[in-house]
N, C-alpha and C. Protein backbone atom coordinates (compact mmCIF):
# COMPACT_ATOMS: atom_id res chain seq x y z
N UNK A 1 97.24 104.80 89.19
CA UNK A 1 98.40 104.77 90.08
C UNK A 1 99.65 105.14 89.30
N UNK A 2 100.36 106.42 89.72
CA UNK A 2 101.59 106.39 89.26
C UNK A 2 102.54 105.54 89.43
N UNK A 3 103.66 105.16 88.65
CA UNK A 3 105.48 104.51 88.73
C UNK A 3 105.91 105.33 89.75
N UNK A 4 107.06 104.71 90.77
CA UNK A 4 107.96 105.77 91.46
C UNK A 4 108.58 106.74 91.29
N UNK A 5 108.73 106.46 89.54
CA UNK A 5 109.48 107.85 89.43
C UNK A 5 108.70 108.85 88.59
N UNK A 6 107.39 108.71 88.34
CA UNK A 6 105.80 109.48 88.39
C UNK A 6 105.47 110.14 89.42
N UNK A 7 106.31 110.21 90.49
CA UNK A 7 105.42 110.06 91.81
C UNK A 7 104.86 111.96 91.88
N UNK A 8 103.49 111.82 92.02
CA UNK A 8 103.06 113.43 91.63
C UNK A 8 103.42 114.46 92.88
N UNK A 9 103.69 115.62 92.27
CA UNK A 9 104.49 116.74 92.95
C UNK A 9 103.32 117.07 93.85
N UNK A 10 103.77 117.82 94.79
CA UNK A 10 102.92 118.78 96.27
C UNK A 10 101.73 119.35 95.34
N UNK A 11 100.93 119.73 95.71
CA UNK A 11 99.56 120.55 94.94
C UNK A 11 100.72 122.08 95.27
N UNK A 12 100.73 122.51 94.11
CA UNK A 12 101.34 124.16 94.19
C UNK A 12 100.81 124.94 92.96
N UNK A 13 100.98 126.43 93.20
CA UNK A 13 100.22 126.96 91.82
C UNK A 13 100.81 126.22 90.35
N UNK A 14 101.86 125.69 90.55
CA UNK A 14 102.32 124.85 89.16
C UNK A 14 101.73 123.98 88.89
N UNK A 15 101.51 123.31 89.89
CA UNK A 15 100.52 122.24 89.41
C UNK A 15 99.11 122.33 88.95
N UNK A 16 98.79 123.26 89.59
CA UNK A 16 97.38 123.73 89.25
C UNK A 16 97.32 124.32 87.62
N UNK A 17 98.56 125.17 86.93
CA UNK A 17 98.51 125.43 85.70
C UNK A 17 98.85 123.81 84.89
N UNK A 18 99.71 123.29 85.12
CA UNK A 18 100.17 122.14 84.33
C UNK A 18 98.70 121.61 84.52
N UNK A 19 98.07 121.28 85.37
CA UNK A 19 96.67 120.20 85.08
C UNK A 19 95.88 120.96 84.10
N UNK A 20 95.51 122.49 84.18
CA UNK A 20 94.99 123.40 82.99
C UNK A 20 95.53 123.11 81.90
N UNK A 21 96.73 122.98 82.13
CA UNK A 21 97.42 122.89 80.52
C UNK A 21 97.07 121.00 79.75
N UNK A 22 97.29 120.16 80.71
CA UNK A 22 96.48 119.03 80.38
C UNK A 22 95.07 118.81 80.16
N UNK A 23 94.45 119.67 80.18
CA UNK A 23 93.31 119.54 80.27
C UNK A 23 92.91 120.30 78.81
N UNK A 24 93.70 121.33 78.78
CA UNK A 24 93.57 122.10 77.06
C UNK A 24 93.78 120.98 76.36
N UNK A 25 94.93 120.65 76.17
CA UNK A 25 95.44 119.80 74.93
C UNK A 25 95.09 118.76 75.20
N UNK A 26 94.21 118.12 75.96
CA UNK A 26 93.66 117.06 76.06
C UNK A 26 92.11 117.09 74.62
N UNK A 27 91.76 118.52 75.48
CA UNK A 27 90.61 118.96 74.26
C UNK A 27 91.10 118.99 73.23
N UNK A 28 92.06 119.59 72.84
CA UNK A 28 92.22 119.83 71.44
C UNK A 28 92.50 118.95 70.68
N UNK A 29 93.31 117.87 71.16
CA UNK A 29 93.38 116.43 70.49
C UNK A 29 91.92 115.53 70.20
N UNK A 30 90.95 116.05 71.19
CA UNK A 30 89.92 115.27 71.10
C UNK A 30 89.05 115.98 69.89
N UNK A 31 88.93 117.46 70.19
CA UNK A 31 88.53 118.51 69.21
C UNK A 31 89.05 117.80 67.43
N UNK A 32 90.38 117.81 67.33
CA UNK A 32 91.22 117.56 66.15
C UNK A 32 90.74 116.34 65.77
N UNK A 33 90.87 115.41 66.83
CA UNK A 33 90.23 113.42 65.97
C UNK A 33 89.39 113.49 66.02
N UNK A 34 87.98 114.57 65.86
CA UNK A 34 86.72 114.24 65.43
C UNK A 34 86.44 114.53 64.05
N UNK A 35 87.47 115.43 63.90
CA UNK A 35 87.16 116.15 62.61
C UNK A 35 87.93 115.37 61.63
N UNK A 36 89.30 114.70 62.14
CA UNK A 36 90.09 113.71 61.24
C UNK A 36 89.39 112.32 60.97
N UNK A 37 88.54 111.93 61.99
CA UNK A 37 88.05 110.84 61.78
C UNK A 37 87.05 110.97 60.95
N UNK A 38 86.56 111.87 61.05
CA UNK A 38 84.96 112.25 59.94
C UNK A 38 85.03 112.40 58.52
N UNK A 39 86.32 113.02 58.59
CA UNK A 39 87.32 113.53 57.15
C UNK A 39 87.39 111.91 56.69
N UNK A 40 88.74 111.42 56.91
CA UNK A 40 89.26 109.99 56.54
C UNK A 40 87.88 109.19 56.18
N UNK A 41 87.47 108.69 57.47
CA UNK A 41 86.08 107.83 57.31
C UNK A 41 85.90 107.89 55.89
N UNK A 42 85.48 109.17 55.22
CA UNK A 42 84.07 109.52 54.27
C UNK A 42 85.23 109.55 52.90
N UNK A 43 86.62 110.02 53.00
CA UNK A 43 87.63 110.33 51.83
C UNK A 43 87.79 108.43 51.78
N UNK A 44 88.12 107.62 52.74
CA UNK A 44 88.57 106.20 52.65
C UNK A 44 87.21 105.09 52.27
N UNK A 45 85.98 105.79 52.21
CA UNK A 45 84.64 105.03 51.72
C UNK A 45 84.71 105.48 50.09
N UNK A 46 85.11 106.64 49.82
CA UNK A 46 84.68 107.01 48.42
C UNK A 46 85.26 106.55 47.56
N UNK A 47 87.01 106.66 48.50
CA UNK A 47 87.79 105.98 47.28
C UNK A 47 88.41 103.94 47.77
N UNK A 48 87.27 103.88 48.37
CA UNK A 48 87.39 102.41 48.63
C UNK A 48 89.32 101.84 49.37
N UNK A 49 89.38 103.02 50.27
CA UNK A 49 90.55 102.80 50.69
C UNK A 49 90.59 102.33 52.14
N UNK A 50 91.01 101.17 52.36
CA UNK A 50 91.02 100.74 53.57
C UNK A 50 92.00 101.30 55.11
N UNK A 51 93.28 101.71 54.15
CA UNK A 51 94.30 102.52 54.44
C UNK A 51 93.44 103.73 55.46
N UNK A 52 92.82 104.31 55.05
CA UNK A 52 91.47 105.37 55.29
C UNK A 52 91.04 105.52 55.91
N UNK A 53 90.19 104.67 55.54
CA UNK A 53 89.28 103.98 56.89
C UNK A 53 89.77 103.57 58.26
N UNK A 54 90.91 102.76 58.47
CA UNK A 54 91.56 102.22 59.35
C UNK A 54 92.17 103.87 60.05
N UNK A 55 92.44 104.17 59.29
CA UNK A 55 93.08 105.41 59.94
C UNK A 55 92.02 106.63 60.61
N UNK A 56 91.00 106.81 60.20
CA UNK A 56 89.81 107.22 60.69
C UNK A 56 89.17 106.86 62.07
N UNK A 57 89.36 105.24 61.97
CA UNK A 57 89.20 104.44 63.28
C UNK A 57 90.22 104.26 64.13
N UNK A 58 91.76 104.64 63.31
CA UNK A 58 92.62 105.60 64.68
C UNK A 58 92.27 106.44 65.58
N UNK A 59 91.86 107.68 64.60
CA UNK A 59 91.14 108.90 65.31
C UNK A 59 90.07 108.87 66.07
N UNK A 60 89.24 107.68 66.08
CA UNK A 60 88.20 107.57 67.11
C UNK A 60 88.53 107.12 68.18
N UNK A 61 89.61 105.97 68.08
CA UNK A 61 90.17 105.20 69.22
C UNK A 61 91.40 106.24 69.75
N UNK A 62 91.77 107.28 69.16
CA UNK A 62 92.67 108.13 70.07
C UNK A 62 91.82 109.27 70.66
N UNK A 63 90.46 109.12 70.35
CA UNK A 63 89.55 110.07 71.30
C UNK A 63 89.25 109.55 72.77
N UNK A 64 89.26 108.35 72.24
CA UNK A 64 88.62 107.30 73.66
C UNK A 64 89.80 107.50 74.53
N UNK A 65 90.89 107.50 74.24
CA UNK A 65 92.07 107.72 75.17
C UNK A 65 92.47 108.62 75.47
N UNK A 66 92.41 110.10 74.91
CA UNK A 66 91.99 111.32 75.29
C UNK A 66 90.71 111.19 76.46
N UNK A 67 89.86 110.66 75.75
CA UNK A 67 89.17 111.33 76.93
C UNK A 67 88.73 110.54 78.24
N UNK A 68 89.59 108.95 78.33
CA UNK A 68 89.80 109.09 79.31
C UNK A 68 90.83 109.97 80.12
N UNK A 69 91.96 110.38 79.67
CA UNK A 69 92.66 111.43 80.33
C UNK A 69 92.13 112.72 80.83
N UNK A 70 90.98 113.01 79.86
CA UNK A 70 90.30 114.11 80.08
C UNK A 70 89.07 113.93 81.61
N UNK A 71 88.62 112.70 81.41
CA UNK A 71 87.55 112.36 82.70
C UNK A 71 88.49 112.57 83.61
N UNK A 72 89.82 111.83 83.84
CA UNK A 72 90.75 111.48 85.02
C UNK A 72 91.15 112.92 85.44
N UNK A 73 91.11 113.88 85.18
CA UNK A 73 91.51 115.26 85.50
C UNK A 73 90.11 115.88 85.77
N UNK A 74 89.20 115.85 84.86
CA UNK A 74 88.32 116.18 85.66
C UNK A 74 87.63 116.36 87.11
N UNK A 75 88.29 115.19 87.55
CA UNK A 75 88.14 115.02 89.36
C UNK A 75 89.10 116.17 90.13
N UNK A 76 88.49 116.34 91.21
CA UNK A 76 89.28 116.88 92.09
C UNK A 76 90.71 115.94 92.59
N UNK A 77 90.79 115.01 92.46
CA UNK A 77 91.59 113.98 92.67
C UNK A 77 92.31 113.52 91.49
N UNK A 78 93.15 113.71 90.32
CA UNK A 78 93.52 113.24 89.03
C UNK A 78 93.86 111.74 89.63
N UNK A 79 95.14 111.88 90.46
CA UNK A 79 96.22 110.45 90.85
C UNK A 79 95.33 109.40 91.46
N UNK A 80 93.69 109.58 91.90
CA UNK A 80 93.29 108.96 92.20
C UNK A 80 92.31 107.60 90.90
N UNK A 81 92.27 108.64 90.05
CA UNK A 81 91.65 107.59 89.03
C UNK A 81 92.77 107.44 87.98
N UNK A 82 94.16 107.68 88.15
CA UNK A 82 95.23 107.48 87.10
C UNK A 82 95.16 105.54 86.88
N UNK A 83 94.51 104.86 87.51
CA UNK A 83 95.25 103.84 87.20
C UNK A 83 93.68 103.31 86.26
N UNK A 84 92.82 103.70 86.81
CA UNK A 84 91.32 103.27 85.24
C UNK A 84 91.94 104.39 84.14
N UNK A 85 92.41 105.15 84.18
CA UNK A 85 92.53 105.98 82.58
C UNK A 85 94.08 104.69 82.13
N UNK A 86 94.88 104.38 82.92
CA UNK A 86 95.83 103.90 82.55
C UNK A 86 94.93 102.59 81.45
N UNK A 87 94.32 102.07 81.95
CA UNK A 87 93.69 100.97 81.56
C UNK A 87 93.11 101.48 80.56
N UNK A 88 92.49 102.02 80.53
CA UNK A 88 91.34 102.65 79.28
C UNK A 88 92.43 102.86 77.50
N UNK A 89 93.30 103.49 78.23
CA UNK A 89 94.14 103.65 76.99
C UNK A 89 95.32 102.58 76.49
N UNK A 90 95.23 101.59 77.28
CA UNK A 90 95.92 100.52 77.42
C UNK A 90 95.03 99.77 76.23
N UNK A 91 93.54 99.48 76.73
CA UNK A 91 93.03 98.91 75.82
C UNK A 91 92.85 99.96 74.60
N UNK A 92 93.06 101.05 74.40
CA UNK A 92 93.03 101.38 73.32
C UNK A 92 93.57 101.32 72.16
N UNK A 93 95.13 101.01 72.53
CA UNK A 93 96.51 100.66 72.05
C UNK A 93 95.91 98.91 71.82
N UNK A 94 95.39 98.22 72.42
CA UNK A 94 95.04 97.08 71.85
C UNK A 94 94.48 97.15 70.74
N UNK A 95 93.34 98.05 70.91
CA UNK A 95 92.52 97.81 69.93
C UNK A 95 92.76 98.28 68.46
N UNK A 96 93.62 99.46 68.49
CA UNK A 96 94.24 100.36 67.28
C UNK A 96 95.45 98.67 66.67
N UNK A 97 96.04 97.89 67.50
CA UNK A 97 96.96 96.77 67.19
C UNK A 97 96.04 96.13 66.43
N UNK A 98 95.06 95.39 67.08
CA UNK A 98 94.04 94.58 66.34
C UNK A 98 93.55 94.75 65.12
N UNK A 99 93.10 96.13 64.86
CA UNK A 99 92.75 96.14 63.75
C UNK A 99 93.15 96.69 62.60
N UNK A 100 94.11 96.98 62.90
CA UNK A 100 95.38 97.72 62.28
C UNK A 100 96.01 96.52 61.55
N UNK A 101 96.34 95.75 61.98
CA UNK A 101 96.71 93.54 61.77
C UNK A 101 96.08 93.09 60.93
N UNK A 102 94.76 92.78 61.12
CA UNK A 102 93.55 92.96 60.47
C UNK A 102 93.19 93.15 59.60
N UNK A 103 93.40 94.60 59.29
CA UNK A 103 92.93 95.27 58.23
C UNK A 103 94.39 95.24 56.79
N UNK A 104 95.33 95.20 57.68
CA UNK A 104 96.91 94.82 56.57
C UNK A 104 96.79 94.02 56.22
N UNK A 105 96.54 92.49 57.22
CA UNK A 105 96.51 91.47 56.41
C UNK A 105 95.22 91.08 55.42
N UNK A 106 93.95 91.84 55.49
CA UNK A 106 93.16 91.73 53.85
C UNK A 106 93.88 92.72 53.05
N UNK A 107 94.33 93.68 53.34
CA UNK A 107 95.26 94.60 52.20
C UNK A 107 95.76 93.97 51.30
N UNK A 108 96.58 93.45 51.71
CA UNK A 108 98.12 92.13 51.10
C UNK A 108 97.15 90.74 50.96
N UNK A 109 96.34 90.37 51.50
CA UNK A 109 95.64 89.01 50.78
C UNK A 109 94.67 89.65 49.29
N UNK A 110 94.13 90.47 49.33
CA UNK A 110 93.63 90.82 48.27
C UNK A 110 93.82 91.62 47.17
N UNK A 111 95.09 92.05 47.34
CA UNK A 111 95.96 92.56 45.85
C UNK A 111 95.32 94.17 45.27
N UNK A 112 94.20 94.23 46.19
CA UNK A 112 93.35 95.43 44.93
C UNK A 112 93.78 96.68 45.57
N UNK A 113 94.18 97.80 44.45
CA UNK A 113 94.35 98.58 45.27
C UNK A 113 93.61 99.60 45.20
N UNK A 114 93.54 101.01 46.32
CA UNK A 114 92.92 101.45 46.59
C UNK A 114 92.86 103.03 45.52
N UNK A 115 91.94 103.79 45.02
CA UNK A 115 91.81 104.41 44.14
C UNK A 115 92.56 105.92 44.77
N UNK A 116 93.49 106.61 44.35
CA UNK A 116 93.66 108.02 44.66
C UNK A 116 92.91 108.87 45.70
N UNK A 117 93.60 109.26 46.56
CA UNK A 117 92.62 110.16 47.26
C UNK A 117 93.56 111.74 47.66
N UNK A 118 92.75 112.38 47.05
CA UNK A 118 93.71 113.74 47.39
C UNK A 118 93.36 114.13 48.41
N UNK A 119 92.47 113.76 48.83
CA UNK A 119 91.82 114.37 50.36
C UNK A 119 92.39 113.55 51.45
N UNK A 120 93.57 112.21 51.45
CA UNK A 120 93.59 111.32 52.20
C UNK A 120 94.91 111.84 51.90
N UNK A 121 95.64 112.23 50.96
CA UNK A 121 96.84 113.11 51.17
C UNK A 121 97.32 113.99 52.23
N UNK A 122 96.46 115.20 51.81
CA UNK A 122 96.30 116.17 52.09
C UNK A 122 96.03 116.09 53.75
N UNK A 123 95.08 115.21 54.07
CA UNK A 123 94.86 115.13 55.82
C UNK A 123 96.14 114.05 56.19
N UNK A 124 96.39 113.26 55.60
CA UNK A 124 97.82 112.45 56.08
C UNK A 124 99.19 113.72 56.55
N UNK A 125 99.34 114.26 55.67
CA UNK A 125 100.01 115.79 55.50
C UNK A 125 99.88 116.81 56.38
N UNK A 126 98.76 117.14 56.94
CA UNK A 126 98.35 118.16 58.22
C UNK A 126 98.38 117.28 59.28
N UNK A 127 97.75 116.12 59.21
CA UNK A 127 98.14 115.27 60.82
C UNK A 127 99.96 114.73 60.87
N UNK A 128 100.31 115.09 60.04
CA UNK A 128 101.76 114.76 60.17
C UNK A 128 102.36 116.02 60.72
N UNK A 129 102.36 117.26 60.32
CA UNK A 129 102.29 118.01 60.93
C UNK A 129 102.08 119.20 62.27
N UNK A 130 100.69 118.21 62.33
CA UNK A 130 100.61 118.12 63.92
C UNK A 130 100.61 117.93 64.86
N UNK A 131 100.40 116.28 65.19
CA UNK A 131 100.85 115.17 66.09
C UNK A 131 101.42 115.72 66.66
N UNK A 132 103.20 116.08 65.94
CA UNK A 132 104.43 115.85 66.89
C UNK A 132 104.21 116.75 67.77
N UNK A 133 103.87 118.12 67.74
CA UNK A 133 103.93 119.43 68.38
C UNK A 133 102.66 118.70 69.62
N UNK A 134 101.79 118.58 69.09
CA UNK A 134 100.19 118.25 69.97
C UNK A 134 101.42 117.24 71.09
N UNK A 135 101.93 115.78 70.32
CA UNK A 135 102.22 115.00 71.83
C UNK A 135 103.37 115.18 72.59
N UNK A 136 104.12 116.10 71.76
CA UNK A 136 105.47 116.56 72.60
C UNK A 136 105.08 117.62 74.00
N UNK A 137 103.76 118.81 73.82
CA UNK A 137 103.24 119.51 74.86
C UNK A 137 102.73 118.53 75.71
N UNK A 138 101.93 117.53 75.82
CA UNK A 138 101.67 116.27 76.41
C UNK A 138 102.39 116.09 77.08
N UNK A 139 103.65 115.28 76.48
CA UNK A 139 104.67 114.56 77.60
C UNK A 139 105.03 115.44 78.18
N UNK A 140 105.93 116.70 77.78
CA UNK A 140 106.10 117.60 78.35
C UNK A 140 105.27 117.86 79.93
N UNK A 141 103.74 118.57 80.01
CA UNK A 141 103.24 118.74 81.18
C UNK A 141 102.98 117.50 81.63
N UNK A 142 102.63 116.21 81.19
CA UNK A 142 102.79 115.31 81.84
C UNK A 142 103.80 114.85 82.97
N UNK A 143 105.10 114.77 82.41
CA UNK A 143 106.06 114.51 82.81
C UNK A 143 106.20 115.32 83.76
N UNK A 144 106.43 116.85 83.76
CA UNK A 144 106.44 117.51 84.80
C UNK A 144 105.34 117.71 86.05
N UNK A 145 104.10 116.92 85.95
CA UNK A 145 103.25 116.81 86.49
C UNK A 145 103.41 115.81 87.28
N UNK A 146 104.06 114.71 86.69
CA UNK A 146 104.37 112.79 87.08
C UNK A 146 103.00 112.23 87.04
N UNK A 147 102.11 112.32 85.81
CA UNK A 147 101.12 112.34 85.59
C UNK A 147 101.81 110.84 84.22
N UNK A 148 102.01 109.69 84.81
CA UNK A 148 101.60 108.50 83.87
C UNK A 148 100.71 107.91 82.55
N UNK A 149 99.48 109.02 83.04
CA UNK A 149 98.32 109.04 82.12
C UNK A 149 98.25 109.84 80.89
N UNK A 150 98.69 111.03 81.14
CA UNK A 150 99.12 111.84 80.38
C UNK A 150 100.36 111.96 79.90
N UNK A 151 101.41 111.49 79.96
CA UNK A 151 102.40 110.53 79.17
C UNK A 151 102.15 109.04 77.87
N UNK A 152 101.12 108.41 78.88
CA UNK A 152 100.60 107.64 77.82
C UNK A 152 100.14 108.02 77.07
N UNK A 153 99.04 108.69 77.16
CA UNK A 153 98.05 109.31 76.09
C UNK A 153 99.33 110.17 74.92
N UNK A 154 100.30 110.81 75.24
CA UNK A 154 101.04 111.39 74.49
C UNK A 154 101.74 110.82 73.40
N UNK A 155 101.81 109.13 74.13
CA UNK A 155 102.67 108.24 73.10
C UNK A 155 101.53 107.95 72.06
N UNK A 156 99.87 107.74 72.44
CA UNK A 156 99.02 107.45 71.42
C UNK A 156 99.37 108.47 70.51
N UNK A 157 99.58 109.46 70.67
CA UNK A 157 99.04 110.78 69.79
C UNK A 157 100.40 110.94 68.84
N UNK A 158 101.21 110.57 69.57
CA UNK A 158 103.20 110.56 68.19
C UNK A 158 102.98 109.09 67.81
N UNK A 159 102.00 107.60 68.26
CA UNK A 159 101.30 106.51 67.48
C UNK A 159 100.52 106.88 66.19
N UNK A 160 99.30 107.96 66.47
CA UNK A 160 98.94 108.29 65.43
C UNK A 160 99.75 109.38 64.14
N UNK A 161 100.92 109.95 64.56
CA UNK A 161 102.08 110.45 63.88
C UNK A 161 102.78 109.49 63.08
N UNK A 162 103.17 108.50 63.68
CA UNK A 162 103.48 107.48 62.71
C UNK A 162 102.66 106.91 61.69
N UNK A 163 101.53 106.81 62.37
CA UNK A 163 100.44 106.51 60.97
C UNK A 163 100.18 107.52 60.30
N UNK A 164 100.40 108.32 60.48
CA UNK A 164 100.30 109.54 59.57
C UNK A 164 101.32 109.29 58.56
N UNK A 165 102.73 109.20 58.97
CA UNK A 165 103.43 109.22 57.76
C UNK A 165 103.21 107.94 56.71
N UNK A 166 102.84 106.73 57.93
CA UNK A 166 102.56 105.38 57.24
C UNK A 166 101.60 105.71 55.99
N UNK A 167 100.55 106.30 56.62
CA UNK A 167 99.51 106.61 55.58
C UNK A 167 100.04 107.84 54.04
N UNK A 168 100.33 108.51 54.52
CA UNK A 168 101.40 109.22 53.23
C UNK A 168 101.72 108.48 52.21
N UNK A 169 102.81 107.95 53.45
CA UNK A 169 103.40 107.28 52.39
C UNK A 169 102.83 106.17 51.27
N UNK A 170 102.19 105.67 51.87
CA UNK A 170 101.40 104.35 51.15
C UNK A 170 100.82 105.37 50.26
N UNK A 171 99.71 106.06 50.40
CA UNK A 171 99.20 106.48 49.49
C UNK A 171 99.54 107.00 48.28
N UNK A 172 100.73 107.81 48.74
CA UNK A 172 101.60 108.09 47.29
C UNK A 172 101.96 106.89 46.57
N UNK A 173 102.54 106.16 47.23
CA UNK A 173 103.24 104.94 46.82
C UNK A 173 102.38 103.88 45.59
N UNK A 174 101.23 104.34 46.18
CA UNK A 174 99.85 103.50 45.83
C UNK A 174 99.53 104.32 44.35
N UNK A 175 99.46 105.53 44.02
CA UNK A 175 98.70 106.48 43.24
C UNK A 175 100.46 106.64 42.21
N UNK A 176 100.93 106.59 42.96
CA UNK A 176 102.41 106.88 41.80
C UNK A 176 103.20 105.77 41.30
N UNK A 177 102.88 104.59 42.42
CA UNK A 177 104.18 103.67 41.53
C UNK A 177 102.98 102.04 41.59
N UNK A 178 101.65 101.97 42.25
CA UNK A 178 100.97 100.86 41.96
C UNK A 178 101.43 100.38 43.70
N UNK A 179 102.16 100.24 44.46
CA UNK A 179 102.42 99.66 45.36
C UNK A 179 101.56 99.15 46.22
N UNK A 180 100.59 98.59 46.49
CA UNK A 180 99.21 98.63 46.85
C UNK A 180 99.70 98.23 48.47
N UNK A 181 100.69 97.20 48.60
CA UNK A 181 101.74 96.26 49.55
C UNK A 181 101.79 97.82 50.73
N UNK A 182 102.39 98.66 50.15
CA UNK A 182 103.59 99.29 50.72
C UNK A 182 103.04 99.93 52.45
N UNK A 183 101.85 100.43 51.91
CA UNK A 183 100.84 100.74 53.60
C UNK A 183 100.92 99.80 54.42
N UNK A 184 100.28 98.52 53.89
CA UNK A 184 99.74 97.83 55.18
C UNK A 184 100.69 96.98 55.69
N UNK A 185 102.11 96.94 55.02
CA UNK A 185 103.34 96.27 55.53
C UNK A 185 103.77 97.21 56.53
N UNK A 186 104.30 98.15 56.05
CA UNK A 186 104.80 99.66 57.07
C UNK A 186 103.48 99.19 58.52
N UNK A 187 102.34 99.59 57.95
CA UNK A 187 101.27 99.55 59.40
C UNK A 187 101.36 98.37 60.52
N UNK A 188 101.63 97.38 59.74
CA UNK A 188 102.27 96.10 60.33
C UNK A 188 103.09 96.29 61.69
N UNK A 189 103.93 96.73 61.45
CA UNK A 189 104.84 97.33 62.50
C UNK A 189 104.90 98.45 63.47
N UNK A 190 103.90 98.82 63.06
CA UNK A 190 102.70 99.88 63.89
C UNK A 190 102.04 99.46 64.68
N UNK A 191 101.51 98.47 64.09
CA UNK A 191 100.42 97.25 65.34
C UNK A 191 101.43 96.75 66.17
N UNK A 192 102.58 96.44 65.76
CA UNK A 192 103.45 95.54 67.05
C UNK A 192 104.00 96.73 67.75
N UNK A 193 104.20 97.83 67.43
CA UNK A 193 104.64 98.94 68.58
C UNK A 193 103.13 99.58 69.58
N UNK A 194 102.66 99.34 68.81
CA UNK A 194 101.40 99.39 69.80
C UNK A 194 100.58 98.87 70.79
N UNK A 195 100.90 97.65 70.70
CA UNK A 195 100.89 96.12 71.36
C UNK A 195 101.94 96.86 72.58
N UNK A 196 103.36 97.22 72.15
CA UNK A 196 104.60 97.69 73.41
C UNK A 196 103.91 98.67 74.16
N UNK A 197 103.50 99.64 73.82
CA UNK A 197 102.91 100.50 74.60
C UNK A 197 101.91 100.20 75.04
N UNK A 198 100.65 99.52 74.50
CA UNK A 198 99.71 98.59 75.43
C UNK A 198 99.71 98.48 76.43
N UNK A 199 100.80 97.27 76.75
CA UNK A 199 101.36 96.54 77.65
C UNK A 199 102.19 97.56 78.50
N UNK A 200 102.82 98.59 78.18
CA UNK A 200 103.06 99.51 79.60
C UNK A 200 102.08 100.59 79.58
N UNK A 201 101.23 100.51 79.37
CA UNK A 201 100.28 101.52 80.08
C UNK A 201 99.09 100.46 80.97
N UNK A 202 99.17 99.27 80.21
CA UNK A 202 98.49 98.68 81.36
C UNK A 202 99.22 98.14 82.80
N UNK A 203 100.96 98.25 82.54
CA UNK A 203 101.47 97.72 83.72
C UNK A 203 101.51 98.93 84.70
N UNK A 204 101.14 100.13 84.25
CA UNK A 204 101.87 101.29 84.46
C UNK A 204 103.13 101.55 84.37
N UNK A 205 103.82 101.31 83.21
CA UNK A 205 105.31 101.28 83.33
C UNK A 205 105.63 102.83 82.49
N UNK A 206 104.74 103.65 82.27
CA UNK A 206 104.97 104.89 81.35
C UNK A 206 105.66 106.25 82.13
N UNK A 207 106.72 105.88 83.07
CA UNK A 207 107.50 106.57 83.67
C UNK A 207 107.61 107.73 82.82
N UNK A 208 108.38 108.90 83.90
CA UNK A 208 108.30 109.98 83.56
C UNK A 208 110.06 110.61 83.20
């Protein structure tokens, strides 16, 4: 269900391209976090980085919310299943909070830090890079669509932008000055903005 001021436009040939165009970059985000998650996963096991890992299991949990956006368009009806994709990615944003919390607070209880990873650089670095462009086209046809769902999903995807830089940064921080702290404090505050958006994609409050 869209917000009032979501409320979706007449079916016109615009609309018919804007849902195409949601429906691309819906893939390609899903396309992109399989390959980031597979990457991270295997770079955050080798070098025993939790930072990594956690961030890997971003990319899986921003597939799940992709592709509910992606099922919800699939129908001949999008506005009719907007309010289960709303939910779907609602809990997704939970779940990226949870363990994101989680996983900071053994970071900082256990002092050890995590070994160099140039490969956890290097993909921190290209997903920083990309995010913004990937969720700005998002909101963009979203918004002009009054498509709620696809607004949300856009905020996951500049969510995982922030962890992108979170992750950067830590890692340098970690490999150049010892800071082992510096990730999972920053991520900290990641989980509580994620928790905010949660909570309006499950109220539907992701106005346009």
């Amino acid at each position: 269900m869209s917000c009032a001021c979501c409320a979706p436009p007449p079916v016109t040939a615009r609309t018919a391209v804007l849902t195409r165009r949601i429906r691309l970059l819906v893939g390609v985000t899903i396309a992109y976090n399989v390959v980031e998650a597979v990457v991270a996963l295997a770079a955050g096991a080798a070098a025993s980085s939790t930072a990594l890992i956690g961030f890997g299991l971003d990319s899986v949990i921003e597939v799940a919310s992709a592709t509910a956006v992606a099922w919800q368009f699939s129908g001949s009806d999008p506005a009719a299943r907007e309010r289960t994709a709303l939910k779907a990615i609602a809990v997704s944003f939970f779940a990226l909070a949870a363990y994101v919390t989680v996983e900071s607070a053994r970071s900082l209880l256990s002092g050890v830090p995590a070994e160099h990873s140039t490969v956890g650089v290097v993909l921190a670095a290209v997903s920083l890079a990309v995010m913004p462009g990937l969720s700005h086209a998002q909101r963009r046809a979203g918004r002009e669509l009054g498509s709620a769902s696809a607004v949300a999903d856009s905020k996951q995807t500049l969510l995982c932008t922030y962890l992108s830089g979170v992750l950067l940064v830590g890692l340098l921080l970690n490999s150049l000055l010892g800071w082992y702290w510096a990730d999972p404090v920053v991520a900290l505050v990641i989980a509580a903005v994620a928790v905010k958006e949660g909570r309006e994609a499950w109220r539907g409050d992701h106005c346009c």
